[in-house]
Protein backbone atom coordinates (compact mmCIF):
# COMPACT_ATOMS: atom_id res chain seq x y z
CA UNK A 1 100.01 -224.77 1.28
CA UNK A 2 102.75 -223.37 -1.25
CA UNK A 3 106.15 -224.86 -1.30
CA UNK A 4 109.03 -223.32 0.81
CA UNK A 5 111.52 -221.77 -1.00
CA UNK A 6 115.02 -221.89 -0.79
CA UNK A 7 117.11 -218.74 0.54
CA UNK A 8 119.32 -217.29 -2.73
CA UNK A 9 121.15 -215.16 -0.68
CA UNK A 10 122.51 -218.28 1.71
CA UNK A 11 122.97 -220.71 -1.54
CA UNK A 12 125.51 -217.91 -3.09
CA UNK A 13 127.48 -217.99 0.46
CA UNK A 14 126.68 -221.54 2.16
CA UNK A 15 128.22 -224.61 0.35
CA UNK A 16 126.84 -228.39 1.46
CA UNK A 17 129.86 -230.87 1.42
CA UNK A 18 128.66 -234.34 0.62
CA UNK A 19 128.19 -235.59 4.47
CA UNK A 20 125.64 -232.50 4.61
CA UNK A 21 127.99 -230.11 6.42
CA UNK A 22 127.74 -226.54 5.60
CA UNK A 23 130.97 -224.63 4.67
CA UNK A 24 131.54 -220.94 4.59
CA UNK A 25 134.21 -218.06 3.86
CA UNK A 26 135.30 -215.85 6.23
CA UNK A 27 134.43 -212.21 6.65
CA UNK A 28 137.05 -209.23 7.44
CA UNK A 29 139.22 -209.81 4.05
CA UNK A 30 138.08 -206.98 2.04
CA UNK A 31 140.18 -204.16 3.04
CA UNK A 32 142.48 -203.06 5.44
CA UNK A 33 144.54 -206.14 4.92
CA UNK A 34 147.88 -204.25 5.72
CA UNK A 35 147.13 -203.84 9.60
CA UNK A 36 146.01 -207.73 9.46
CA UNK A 37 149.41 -209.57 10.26
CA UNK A 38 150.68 -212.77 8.08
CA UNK A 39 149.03 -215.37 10.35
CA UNK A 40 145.70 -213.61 10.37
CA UNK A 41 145.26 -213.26 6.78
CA UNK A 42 146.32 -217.17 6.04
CA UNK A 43 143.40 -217.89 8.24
CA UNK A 44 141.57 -215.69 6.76
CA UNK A 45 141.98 -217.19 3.32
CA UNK A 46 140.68 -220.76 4.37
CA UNK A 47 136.93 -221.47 4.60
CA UNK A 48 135.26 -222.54 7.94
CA UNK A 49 132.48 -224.90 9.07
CA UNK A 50 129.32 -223.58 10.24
CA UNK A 51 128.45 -225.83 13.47
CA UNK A 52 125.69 -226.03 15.86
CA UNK A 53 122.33 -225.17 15.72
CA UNK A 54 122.67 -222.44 13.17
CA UNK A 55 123.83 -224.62 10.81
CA UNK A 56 120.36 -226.52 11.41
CA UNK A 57 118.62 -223.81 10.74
CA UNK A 58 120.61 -223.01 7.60
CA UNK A 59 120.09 -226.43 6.29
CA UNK A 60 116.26 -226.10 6.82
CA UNK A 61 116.51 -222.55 4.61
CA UNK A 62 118.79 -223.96 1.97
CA UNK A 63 116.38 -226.99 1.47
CA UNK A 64 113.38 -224.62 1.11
CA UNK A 65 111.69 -226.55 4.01
């Protein structure tokens, strides 16, 4: 059986923190950043954890297994 591969599109995006937690950036900060008020786009600018069983399943993908 060939080997799994791992997803390029969710390495570029996904980072793996050195306990194995995944850590993404958030979407909505390409344009249209005026109508977005001060608090909003200060969240915006900080990167989130991706929890649950998605993140799981993300693992599995990023480990090509």
């Amino acid at each position: 059986m060939p080997k799994q591969k791992t997803h390029k599109g969710l390495k570029a995006r996904v980072r793996v923190t050195r306990r194995g937690k995944l850590v993404r950036r958030k979407s909505g900060k390409s344009h249209l950043m005026s109508a977005k008020t001060s608090k909003r786009r200060r969240a915006l600018r900080r990167p989130t954890g991706v929890d649950g069983r998605i993140a799981k399943t993300l693992t599995r993908a990023l480990a090509g297994g």
